[in-house]
N, C-alpha and C. Protein backbone atom coordinates (compact mmCIF):
# COMPACT_ATOMS: atom_id res chain seq x y z
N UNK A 1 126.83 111.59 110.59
CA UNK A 1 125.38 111.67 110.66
C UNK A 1 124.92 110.78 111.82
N UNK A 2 124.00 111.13 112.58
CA UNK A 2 123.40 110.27 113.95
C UNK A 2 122.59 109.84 113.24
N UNK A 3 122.56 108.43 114.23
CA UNK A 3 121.54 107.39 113.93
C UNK A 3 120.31 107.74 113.32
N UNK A 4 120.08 108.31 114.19
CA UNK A 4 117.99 108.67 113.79
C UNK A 4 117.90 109.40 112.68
N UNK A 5 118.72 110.17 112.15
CA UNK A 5 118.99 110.69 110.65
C UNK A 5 119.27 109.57 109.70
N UNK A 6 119.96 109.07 109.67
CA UNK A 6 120.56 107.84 108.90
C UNK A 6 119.54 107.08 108.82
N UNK A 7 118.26 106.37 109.36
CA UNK A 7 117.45 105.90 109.73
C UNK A 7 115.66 106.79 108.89
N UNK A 8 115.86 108.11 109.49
CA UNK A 8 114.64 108.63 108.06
C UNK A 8 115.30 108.43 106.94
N UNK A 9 116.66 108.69 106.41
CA UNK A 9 116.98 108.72 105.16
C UNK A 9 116.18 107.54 104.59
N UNK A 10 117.04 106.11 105.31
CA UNK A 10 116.86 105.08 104.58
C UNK A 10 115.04 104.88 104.72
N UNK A 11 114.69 105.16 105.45
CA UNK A 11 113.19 104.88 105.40
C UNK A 11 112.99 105.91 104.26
N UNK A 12 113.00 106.93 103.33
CA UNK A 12 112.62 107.18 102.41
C UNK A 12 113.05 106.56 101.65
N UNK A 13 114.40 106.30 101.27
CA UNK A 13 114.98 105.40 100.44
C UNK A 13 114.22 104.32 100.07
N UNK A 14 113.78 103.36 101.19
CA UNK A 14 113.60 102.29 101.42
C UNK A 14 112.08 102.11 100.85
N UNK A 15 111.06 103.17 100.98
CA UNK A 15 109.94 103.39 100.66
C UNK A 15 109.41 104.26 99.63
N UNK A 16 110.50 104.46 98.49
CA UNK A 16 110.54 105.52 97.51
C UNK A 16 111.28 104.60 96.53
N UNK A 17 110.84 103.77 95.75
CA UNK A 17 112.07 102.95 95.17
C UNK A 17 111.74 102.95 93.39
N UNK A 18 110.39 102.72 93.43
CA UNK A 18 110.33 103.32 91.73
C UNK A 18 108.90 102.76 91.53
N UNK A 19 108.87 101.27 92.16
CA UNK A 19 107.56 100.39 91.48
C UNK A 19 107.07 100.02 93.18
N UNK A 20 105.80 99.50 93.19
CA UNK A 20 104.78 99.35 94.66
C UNK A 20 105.54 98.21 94.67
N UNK A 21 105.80 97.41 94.31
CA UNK A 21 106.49 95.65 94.79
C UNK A 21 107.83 95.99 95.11
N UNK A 22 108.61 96.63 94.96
CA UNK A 22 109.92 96.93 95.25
C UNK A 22 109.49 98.03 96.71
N UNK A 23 108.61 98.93 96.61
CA UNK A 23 108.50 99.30 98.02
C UNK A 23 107.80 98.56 99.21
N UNK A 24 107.21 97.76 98.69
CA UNK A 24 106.33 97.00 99.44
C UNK A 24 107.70 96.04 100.27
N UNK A 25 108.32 95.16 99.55
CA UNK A 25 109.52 94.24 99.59
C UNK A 25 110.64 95.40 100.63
N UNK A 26 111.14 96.04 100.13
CA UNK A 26 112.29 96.65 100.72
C UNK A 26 111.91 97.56 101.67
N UNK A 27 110.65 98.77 101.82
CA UNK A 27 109.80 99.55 103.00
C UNK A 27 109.50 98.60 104.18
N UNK A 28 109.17 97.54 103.52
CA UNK A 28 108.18 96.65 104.48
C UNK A 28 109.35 95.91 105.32
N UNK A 29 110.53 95.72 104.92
CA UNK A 29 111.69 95.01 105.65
C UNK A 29 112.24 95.75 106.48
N UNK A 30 112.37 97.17 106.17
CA UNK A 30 112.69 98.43 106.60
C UNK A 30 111.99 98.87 108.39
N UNK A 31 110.75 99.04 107.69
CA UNK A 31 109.67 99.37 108.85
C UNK A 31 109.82 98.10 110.02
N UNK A 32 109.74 96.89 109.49
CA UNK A 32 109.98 95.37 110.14
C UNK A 32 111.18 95.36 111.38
N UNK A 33 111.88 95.67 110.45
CA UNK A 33 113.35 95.23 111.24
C UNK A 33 114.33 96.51 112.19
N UNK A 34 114.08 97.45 110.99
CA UNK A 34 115.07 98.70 111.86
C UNK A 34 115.46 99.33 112.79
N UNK A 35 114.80 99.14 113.49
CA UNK A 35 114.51 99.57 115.30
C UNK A 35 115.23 99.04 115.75
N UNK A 36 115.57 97.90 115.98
CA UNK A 36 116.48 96.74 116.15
C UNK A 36 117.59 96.77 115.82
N UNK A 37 118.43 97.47 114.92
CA UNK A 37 118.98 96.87 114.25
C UNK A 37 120.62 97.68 114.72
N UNK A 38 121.83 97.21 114.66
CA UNK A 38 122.80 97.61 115.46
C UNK A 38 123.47 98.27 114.36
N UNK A 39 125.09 99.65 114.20
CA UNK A 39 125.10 100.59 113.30
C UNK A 39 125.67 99.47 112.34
N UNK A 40 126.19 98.46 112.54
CA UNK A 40 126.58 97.43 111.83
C UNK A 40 125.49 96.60 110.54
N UNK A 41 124.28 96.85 111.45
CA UNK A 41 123.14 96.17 109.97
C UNK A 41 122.28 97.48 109.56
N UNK A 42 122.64 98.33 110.18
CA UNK A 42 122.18 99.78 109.33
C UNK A 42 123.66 100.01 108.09
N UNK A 43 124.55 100.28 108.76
CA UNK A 43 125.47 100.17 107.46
C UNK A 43 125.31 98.99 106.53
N UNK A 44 125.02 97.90 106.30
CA UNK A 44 124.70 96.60 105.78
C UNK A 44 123.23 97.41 104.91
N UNK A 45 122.59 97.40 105.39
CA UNK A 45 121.21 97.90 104.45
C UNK A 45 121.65 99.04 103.78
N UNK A 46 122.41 100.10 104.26
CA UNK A 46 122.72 101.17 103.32
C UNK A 46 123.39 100.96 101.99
N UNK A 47 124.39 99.79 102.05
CA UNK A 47 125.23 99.33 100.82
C UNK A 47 124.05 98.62 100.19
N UNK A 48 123.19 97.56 100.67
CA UNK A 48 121.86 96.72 99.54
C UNK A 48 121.16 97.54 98.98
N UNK A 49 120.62 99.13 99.96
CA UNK A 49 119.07 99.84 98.99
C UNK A 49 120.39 100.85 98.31
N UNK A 50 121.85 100.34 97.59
CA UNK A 50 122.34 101.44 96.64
C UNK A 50 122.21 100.47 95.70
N UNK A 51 121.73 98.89 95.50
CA UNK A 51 121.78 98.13 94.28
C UNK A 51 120.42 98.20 93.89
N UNK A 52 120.44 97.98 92.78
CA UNK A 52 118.60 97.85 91.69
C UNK A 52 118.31 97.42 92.37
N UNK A 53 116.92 97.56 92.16
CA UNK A 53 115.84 96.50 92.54
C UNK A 53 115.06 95.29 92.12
N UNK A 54 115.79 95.00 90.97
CA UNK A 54 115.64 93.95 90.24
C UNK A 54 116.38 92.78 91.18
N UNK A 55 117.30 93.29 91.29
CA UNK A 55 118.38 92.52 91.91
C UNK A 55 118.14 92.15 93.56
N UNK A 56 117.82 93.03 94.12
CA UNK A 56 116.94 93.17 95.72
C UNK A 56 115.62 92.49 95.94
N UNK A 57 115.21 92.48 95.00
CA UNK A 57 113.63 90.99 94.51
C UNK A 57 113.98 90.03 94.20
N UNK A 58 114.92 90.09 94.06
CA UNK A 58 115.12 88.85 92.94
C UNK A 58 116.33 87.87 94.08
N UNK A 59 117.13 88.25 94.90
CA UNK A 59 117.66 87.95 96.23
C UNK A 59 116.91 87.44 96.98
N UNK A 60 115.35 88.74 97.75
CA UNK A 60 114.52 88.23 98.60
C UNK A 60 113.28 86.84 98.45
N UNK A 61 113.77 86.91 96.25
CA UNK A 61 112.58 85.96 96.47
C UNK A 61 113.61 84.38 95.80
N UNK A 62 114.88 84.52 95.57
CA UNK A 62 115.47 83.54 95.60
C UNK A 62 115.48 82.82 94.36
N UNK A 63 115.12 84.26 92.96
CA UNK A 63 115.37 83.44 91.72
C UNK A 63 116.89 83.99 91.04
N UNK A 64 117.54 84.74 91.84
CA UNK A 64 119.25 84.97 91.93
C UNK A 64 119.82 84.66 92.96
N UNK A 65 121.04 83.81 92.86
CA UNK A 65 122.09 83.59 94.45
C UNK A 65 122.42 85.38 94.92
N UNK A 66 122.67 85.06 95.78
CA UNK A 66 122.47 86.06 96.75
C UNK A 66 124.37 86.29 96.66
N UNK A 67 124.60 87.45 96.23
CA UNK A 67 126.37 88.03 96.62
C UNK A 67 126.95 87.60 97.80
N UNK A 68 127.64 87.15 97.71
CA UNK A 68 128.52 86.97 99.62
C UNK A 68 128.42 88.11 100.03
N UNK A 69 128.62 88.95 99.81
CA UNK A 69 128.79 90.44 100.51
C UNK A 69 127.29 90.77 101.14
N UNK A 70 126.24 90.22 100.97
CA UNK A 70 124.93 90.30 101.60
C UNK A 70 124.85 89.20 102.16
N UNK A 71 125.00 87.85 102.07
CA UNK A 71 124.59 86.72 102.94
C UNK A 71 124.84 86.40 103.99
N UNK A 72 123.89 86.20 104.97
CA UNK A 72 123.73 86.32 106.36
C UNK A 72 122.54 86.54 107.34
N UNK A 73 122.67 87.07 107.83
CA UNK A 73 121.41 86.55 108.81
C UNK A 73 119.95 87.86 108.56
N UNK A 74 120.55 89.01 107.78
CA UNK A 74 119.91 89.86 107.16
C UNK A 74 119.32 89.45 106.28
N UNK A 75 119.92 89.07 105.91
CA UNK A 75 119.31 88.44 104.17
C UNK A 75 118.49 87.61 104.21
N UNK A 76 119.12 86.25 105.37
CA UNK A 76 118.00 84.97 105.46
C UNK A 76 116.45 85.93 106.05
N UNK A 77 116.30 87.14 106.57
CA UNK A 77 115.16 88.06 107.43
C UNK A 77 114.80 88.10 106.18
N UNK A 78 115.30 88.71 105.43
CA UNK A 78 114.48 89.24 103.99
C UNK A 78 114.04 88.58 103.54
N UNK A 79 114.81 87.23 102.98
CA UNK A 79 113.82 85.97 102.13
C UNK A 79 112.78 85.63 103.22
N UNK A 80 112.04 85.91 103.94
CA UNK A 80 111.23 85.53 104.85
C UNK A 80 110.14 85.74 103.92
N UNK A 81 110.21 87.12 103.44
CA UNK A 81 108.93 87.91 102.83
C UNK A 81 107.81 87.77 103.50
N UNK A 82 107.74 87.41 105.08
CA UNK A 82 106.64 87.84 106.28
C UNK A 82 106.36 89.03 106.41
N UNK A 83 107.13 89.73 106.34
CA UNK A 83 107.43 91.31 106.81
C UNK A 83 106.18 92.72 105.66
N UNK A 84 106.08 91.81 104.05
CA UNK A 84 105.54 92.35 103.09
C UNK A 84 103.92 92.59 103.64
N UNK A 85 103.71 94.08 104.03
CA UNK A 85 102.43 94.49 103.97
C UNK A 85 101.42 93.84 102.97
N UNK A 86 100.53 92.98 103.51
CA UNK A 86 99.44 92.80 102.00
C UNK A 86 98.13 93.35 102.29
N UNK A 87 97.29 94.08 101.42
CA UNK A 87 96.17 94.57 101.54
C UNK A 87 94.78 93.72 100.93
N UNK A 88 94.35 93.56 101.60
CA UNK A 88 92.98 92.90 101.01
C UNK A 88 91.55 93.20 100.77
């Protein structure tokens, strides 16, 4: 699959997740970062948006340790939670 395919997928993925705080959190990191991002942290995000989202909130907001298999410089982007669209 080419990039730019792999790339809408996960942007639906990423923005289709079940509840508005889980799309807000994981869309909003998505839209943020992806452009950028080399096939190495696109494969990296494809293995995180296949785990819950309990677990993907709960990582970005740092009330679960974070798996070795995610920790890194992706992850430290995510706990940023700058990236989260807020509406006012």
């Amino acid at each position: 699959m080419d990039r730019e395919t792999r790339l809408k997928r996960l942007s639906f993925r990423a923005w289709h997740r079940g509840t508005k705080e889980a799309d807000l959190l994981i869309g909003g990191f998505f839209d943020t970062y992806s452009a950028g991002w080399s096939d190495e942290q696109i494969a990296w995000f494809e293995t995180l948006i296949d785990e819950e989202d309990v677990e993907i909130m709960a990582w970005a907001i740092g009330t679960l340790a974070v798996p070795e298999r995610y920790q890194g410089p992706m992850m430290a982007e995510m706990q940023t939670l700058t990236y989260i669209p807020v509406a006012r």
